[in-house]
Every structure is written in C-alpha cells, then in structure tokens.
PDB file of N, CA and C in Angstrom:
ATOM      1  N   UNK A   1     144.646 139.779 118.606  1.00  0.00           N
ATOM      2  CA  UNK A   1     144.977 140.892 119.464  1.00  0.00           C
ATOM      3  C   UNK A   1     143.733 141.733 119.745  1.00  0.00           C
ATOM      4  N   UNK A   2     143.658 142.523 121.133  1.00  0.00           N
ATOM      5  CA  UNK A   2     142.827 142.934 121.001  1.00  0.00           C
ATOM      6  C   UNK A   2     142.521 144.308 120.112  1.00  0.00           C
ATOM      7  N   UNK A   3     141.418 144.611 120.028  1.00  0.00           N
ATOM      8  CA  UNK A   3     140.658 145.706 118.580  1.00  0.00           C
ATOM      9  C   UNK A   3     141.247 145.279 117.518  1.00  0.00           C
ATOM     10  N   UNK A   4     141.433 143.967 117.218  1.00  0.00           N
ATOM     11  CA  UNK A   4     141.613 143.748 115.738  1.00  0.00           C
ATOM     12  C   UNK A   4     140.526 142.430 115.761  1.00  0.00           C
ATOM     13  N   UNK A   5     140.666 142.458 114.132  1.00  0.00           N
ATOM     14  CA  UNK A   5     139.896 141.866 113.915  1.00  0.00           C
ATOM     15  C   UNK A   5     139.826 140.581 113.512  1.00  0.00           C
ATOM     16  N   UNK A   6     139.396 139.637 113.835  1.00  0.00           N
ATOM     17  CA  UNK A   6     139.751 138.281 113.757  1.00  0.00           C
ATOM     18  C   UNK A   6     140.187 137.819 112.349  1.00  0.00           C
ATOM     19  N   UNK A   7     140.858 136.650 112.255  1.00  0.00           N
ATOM     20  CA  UNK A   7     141.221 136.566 110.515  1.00  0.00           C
ATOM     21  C   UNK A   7     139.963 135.562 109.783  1.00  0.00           C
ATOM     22  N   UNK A   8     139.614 135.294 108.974  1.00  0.00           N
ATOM     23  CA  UNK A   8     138.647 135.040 108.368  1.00  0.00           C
ATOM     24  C   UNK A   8     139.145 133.364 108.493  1.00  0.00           C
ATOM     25  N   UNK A   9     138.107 131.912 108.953  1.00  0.00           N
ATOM     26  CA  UNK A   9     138.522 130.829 109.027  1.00  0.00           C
ATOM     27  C   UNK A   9     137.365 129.676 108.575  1.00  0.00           C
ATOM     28  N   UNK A  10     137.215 128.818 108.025  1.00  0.00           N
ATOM     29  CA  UNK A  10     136.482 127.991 107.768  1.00  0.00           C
ATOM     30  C   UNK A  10     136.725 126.738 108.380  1.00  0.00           C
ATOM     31  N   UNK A  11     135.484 125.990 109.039  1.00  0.00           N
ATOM     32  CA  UNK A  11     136.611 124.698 110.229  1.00  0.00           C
ATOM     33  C   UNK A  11     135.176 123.698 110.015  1.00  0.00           C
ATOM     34  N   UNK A  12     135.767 122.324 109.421  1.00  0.00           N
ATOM     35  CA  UNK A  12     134.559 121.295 110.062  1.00  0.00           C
ATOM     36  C   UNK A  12     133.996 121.346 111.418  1.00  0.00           C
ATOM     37  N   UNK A  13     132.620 120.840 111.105  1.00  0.00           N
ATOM     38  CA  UNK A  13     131.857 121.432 112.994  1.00  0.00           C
ATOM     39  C   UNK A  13     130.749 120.512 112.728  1.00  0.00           C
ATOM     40  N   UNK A  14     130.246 119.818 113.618  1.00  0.00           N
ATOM     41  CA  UNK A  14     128.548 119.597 114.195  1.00  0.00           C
ATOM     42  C   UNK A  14     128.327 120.656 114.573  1.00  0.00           C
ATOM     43  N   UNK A  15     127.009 120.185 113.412  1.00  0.00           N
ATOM     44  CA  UNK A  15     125.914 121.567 113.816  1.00  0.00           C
ATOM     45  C   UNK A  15     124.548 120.894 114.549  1.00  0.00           C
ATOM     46  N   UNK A  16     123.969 121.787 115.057  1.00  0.00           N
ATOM     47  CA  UNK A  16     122.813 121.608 115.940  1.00  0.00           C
ATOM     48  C   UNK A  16     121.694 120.256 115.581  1.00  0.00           C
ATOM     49  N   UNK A  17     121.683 120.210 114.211  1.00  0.00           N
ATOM     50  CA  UNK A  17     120.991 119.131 114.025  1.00  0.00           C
ATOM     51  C   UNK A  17     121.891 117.823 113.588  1.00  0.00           C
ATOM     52  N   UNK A  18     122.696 118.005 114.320  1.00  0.00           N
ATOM     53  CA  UNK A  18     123.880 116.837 114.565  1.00  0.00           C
ATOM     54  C   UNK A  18     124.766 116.102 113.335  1.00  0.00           C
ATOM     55  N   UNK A  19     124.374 117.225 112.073  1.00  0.00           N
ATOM     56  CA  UNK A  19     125.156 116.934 111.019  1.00  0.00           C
ATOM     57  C   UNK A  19     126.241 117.448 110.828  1.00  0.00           C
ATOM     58  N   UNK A  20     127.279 117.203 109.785  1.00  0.00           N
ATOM     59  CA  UNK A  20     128.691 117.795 109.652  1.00  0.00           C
ATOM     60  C   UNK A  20     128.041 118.745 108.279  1.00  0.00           C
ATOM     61  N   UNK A  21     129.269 119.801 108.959  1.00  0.00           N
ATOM     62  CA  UNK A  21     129.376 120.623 107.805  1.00  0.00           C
ATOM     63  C   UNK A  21     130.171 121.304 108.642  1.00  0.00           C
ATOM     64  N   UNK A  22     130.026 122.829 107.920  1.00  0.00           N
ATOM     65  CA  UNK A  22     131.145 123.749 108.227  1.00  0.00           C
ATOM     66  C   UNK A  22     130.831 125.102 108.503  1.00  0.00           C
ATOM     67  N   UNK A  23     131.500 125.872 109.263  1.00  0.00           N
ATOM     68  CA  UNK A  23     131.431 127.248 110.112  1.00  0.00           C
ATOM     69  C   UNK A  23     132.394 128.431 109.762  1.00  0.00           C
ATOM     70  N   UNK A  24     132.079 129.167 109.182  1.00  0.00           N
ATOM     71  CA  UNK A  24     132.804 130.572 108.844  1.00  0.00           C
ATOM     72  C   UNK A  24     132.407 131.132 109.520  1.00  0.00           C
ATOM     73  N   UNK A  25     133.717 131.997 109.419  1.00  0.00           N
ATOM     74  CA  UNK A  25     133.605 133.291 110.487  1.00  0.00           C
ATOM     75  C   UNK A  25     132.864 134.705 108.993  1.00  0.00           C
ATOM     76  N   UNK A  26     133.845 134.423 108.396  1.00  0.00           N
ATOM     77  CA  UNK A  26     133.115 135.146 107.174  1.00  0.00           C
ATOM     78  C   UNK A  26     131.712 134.764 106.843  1.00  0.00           C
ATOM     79  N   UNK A  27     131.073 134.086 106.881  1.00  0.00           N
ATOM     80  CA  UNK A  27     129.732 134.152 106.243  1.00  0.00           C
ATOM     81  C   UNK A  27     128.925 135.078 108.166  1.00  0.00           C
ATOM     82  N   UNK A  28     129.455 134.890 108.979  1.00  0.00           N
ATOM     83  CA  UNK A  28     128.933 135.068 109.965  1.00  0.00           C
ATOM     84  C   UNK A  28     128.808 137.106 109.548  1.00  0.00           C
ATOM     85  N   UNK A  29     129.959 137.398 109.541  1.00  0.00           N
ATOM     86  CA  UNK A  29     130.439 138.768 109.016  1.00  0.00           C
ATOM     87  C   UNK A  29     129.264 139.197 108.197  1.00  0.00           C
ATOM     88  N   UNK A  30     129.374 138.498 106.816  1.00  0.00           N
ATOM     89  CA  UNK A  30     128.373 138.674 105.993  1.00  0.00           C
ATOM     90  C   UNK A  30     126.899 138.804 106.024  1.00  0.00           C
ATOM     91  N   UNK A  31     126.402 137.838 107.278  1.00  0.00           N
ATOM     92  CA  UNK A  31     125.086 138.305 108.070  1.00  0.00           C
ATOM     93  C   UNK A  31     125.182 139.296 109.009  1.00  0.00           C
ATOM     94  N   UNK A  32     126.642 139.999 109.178  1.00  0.00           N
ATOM     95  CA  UNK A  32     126.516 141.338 110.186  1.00  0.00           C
ATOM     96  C   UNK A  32     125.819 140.748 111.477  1.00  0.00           C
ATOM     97  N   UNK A  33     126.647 139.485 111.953  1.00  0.00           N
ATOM     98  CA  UNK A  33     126.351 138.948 113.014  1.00  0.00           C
ATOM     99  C   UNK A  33     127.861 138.724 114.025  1.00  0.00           C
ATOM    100  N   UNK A  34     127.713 139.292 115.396  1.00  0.00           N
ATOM    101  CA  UNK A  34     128.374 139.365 116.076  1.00  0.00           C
ATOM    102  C   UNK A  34     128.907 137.413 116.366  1.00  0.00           C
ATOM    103  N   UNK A  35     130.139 137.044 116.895  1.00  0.00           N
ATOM    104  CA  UNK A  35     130.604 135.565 117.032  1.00  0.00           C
ATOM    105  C   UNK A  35     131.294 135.639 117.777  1.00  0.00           C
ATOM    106  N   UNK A  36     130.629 134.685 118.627  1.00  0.00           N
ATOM    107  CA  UNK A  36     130.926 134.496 120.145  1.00  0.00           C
ATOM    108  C   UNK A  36     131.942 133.075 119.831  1.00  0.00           C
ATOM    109  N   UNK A  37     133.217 133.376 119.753  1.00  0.00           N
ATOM    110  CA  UNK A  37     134.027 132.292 119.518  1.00  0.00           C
ATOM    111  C   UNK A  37     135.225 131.433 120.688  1.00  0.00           C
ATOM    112  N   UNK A  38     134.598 130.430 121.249  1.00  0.00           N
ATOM    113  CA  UNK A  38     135.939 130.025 122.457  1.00  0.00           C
ATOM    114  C   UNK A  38     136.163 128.508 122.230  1.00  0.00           C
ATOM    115  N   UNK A  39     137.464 128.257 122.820  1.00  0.00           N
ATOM    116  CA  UNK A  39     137.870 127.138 122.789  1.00  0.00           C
ATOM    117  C   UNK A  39     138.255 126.532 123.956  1.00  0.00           C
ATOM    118  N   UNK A  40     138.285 125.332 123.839  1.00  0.00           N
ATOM    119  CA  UNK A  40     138.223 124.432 125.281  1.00  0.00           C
ATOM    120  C   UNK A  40     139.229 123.115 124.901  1.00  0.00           C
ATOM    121  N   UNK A  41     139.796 122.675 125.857  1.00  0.00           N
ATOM    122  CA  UNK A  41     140.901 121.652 125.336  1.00  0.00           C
ATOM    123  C   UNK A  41     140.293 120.537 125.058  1.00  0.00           C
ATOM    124  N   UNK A  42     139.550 119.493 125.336  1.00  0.00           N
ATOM    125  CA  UNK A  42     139.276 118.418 124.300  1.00  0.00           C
ATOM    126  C   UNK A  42     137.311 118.102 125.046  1.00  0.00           C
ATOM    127  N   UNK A  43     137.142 117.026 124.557  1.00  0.00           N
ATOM    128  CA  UNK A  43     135.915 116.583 124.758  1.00  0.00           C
ATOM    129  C   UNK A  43     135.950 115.220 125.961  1.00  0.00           C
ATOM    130  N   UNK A  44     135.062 114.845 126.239  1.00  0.00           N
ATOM    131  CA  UNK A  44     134.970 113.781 127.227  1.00  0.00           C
ATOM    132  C   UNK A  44     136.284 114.018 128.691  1.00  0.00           C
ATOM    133  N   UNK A  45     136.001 115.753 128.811  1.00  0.00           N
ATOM    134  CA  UNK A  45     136.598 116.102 130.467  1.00  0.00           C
ATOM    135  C   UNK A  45     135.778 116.827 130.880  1.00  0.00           C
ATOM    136  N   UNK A  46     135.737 116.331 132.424  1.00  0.00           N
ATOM    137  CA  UNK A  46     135.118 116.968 133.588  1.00  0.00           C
ATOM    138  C   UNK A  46     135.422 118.651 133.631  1.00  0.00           C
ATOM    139  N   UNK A  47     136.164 119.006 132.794  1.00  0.00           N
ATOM    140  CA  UNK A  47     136.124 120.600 133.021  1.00  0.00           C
ATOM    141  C   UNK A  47     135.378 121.684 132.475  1.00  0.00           C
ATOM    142  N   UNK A  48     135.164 121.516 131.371  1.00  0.00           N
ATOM    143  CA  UNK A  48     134.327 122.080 130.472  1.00  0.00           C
ATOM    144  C   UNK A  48     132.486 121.922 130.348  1.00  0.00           C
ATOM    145  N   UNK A  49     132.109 120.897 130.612  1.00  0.00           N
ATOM    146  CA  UNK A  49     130.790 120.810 130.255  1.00  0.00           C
ATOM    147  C   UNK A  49     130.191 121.378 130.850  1.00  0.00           C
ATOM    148  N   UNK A  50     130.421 122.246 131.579  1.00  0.00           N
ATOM    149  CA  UNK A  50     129.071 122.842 132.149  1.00  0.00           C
ATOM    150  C   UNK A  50     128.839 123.901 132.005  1.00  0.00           C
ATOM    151  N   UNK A  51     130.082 124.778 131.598  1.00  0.00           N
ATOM    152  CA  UNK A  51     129.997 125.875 130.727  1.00  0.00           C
ATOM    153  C   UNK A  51     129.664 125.740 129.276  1.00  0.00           C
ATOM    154  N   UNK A  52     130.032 124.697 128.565  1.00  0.00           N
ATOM    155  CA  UNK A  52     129.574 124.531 127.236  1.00  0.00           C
ATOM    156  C   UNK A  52     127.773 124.384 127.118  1.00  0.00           C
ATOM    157  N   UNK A  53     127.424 123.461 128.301  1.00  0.00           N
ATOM    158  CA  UNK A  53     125.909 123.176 128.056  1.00  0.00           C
ATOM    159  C   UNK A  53     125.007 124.169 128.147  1.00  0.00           C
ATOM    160  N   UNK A  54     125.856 125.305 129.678  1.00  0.00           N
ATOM    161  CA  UNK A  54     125.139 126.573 130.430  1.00  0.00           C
ATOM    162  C   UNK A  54     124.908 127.588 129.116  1.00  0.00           C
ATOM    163  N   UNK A  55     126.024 127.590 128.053  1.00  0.00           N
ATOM    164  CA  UNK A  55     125.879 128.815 127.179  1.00  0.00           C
ATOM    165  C   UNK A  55     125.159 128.192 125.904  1.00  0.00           C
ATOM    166  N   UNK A  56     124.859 126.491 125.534  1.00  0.00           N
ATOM    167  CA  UNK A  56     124.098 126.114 124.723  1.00  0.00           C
ATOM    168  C   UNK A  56     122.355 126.298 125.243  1.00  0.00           C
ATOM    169  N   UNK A  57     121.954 126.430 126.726  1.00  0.00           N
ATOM    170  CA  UNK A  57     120.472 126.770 127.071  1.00  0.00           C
ATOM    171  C   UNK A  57     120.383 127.705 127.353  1.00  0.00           C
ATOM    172  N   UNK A  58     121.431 129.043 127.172  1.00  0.00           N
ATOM    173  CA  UNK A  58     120.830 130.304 126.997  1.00  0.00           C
ATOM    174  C   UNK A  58     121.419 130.778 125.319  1.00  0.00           C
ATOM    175  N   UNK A  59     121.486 130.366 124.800  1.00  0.00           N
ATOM    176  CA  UNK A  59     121.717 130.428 123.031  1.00  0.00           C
ATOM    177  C   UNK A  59     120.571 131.521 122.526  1.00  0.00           C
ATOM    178  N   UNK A  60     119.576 131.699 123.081  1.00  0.00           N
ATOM    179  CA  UNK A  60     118.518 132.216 122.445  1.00  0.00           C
ATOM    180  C   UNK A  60     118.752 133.870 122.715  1.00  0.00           C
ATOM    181  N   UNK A  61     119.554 133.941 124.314  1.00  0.00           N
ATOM    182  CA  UNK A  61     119.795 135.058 124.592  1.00  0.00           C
ATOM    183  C   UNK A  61     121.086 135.594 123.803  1.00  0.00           C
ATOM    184  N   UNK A  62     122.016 134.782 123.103  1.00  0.00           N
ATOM    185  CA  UNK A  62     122.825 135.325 122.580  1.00  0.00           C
ATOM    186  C   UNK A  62     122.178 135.635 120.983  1.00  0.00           C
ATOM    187  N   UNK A  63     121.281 134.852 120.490  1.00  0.00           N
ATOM    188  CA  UNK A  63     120.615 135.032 119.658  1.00  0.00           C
ATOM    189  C   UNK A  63     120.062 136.773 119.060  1.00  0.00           C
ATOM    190  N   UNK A  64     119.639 136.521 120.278  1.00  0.00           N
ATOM    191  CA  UNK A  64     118.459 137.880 120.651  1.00  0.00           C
ATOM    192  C   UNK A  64     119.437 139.322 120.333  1.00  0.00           C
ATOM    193  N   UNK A  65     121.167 138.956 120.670  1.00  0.00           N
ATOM    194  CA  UNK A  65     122.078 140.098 120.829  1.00  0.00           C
ATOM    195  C   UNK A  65     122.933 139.984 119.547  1.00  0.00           C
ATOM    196  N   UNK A  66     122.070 139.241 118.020  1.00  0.00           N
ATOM    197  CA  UNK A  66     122.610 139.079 116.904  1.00  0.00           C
ATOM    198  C   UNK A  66     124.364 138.454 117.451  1.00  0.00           C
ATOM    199  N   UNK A  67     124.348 137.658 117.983  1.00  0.00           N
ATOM    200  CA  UNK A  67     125.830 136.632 118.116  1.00  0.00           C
ATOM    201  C   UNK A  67     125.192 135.207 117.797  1.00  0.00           C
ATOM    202  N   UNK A  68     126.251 134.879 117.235  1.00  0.00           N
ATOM    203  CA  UNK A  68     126.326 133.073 117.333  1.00  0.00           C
ATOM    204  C   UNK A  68     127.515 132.576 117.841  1.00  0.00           C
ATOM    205  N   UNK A  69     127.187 131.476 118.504  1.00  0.00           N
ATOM    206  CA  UNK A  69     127.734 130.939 119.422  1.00  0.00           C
ATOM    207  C   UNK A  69     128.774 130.105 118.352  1.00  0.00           C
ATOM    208  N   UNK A  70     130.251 129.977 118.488  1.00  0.00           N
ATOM    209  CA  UNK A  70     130.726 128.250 118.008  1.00  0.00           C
ATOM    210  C   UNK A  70     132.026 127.957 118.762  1.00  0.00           C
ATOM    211  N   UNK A  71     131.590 126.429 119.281  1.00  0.00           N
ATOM    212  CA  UNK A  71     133.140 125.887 120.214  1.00  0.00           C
ATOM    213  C   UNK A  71     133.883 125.748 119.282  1.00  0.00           C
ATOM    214  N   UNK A  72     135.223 125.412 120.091  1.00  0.00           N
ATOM    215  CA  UNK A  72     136.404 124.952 118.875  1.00  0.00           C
ATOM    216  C   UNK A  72     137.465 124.076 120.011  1.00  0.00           C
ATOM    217  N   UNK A  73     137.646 123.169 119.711  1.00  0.00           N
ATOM    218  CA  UNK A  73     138.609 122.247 120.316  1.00  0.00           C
ATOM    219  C   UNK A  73     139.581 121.167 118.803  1.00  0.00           C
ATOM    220  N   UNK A  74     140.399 120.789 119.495  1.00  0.00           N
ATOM    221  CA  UNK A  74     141.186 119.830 118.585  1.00  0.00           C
ATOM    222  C   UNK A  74     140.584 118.677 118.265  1.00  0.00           C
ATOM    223  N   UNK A  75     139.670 117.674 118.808  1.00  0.00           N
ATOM    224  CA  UNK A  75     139.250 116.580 118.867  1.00  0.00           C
ATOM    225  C   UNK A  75     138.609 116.829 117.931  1.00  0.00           C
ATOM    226  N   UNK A  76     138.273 115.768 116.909  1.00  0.00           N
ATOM    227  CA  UNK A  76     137.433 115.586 115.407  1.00  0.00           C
ATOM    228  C   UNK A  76     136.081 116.138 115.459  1.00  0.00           C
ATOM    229  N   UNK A  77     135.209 115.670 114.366  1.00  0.00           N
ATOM    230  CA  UNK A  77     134.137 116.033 114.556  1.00  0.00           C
ATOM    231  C   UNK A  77     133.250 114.904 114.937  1.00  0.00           C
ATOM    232  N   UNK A  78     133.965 113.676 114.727  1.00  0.00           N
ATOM    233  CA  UNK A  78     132.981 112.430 115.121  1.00  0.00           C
ATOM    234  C   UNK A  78     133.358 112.341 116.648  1.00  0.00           C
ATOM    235  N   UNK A  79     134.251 112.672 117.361  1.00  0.00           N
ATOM    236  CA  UNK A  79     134.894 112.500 118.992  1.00  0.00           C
ATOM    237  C   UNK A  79     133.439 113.624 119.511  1.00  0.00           C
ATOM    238  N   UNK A  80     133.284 115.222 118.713  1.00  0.00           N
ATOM    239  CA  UNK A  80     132.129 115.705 119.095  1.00  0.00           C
ATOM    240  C   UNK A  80     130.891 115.259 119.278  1.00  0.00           C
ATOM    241  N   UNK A  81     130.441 114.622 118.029  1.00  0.00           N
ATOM    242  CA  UNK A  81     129.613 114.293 118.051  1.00  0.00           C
ATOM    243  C   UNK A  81     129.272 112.947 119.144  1.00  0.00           C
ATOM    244  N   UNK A  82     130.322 112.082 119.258  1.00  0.00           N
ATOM    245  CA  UNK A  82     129.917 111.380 120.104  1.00  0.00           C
ATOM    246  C   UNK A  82     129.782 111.644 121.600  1.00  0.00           C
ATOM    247  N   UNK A  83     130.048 112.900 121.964  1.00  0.00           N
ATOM    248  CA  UNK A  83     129.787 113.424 123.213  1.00  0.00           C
ATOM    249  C   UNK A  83     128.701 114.124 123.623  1.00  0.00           C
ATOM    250  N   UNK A  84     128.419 114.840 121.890  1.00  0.00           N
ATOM    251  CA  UNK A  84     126.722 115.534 122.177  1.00  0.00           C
ATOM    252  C   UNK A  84     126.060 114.278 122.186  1.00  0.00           C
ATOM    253  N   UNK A  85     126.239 113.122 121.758  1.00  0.00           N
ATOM    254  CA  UNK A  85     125.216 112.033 122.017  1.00  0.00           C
ATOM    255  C   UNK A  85     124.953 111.538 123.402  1.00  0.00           C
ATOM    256  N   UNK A  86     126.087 111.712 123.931  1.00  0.00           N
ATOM    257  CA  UNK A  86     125.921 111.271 125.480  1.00  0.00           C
ATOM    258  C   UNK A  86     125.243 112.475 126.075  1.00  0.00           C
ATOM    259  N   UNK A  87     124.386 111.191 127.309  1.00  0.00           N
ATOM    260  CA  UNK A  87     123.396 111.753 127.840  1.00  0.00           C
ATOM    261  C   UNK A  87     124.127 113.129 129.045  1.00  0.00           C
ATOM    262  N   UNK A  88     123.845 114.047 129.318  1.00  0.00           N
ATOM    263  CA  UNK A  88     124.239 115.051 130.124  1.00  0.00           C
ATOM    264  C   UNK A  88     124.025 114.298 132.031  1.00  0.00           C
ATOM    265  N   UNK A  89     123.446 113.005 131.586  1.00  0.00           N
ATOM    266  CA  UNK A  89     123.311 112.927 133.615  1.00  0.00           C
ATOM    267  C   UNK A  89     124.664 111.729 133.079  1.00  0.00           C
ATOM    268  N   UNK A  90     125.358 111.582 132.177  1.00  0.00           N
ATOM    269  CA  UNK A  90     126.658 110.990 131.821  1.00  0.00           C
ATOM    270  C   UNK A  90     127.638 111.728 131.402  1.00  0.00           C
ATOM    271  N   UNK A  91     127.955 112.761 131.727  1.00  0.00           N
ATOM    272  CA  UNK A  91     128.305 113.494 131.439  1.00  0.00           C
ATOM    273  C   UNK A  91     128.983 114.072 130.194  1.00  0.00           C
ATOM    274  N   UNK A  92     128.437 113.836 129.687  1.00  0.00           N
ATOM    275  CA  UNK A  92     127.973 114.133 128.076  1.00  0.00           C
ATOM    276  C   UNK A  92     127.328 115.602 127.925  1.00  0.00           C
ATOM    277  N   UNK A  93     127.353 115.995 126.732  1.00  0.00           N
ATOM    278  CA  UNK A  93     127.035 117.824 126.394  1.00  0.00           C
ATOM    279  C   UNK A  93     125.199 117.336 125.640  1.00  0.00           C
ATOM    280  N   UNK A  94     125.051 116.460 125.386  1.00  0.00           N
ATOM    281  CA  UNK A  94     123.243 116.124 124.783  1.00  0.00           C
ATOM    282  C   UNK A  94     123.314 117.267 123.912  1.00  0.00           C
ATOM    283  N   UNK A  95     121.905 117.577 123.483  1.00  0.00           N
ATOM    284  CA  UNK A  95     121.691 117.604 122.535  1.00  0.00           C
ATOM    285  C   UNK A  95     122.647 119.654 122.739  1.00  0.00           C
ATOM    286  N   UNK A  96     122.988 120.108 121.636  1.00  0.00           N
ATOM    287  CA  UNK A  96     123.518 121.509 121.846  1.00  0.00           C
ATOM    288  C   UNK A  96     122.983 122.177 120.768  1.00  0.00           C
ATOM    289  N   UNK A  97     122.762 123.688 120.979  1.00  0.00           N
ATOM    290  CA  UNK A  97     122.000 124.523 119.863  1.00  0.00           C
ATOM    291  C   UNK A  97     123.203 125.751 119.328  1.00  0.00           C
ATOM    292  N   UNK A  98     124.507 124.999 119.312  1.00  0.00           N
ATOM    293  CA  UNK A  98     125.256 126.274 118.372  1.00  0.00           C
ATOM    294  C   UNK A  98     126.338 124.776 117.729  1.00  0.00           C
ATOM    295  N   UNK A  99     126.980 125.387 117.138  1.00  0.00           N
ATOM    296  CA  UNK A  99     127.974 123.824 116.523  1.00  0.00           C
ATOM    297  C   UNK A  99     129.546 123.784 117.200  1.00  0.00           C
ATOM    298  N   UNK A 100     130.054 122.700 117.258  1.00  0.00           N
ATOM    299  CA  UNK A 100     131.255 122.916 117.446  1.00  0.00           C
ATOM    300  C   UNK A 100     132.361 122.266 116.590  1.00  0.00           C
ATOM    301  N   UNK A 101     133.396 123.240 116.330  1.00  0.00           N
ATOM    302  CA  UNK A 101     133.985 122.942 115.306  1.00  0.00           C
ATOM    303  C   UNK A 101     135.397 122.229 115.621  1.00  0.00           C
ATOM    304  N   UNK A 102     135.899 122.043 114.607  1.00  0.00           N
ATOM    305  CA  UNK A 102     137.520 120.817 115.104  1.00  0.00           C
ATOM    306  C   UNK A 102     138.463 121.685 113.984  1.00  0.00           C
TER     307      UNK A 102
END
C-alpha cells in the first residue's frame, strides 16, 4: 500500500556476474539504500525488454541516487539466466547490471 512499508523478502536471483544467489530487501534497508523494485510477467516476451535493458544501462544513475535496482518475475532463475545470455540483437536482455529474482 502506498506509505507503507514494504514487508521484508528474500528471493533466489541472478546477479550481475551471472551467478545465483539471493536478494533481500532487508539487507538493502540495512545499507540505508533506497530499492527500486518491479515486476514483469515472464522472460523470453517481446514486451518487456526494453525497459528492463533501458533501466540496466542507466543503473549507475540509479546508483548515484543510493537505489538498487531488482526484477522479479515467476520464471526460475535458470529461464533468467538463459535470457541474459541471449544476445540483445536476439532479443535477449545480455549482459544486465542489477539481478533478477524468481
């Protein structure tokens, strides 16, 4: 809801250097870092990627405004990962600099 405050969640995710692990919202808290959190319905559709890629090559600017970025969709973490592997002129998400979680 809005002015409340999100509930505290831990979720498997690829992270930037294309390994698994995992994403709290609490440890984010704990660095007194703002979290830029959205979700998108699955991976390998024409609807989403170009907003996912547009806000992974300005990451630095959300950086800069103490936020971190993390997707969240239903699809696993290996369905992710195999989409950041695909190339972006395939329409694939390549390489991404925040993680996304399942």
């Amino acid at each position: 809801m809005v002015g409340n405050q999100a509930p505290a969640f831990e979720m498997e995710a690829v992270l930037p250097d294309k390994s698994f692990g995992k994403v709290s919202l609490e440890e984010n808290m704990k660095n007194d870092k703002w979290t830029v959190l959205f979700f998108y319905p699955m991976d390998f559709t024409f609807v989403c990627p170009t907003e996912i890629t547009a806000m992974s090559d300005r990451n630095n600017e959300f950086e800069d405004l103490d936020a971190q970025i993390i997707g969240v969709s239903t699809d696993t973490v290996h369905t992710h990962l195999a989409w950041i592997n695909t190339d972006r002129t395939q329409n694939g998400l390549g390489q991404l600099n925040y993680p996304l979680a399942a």
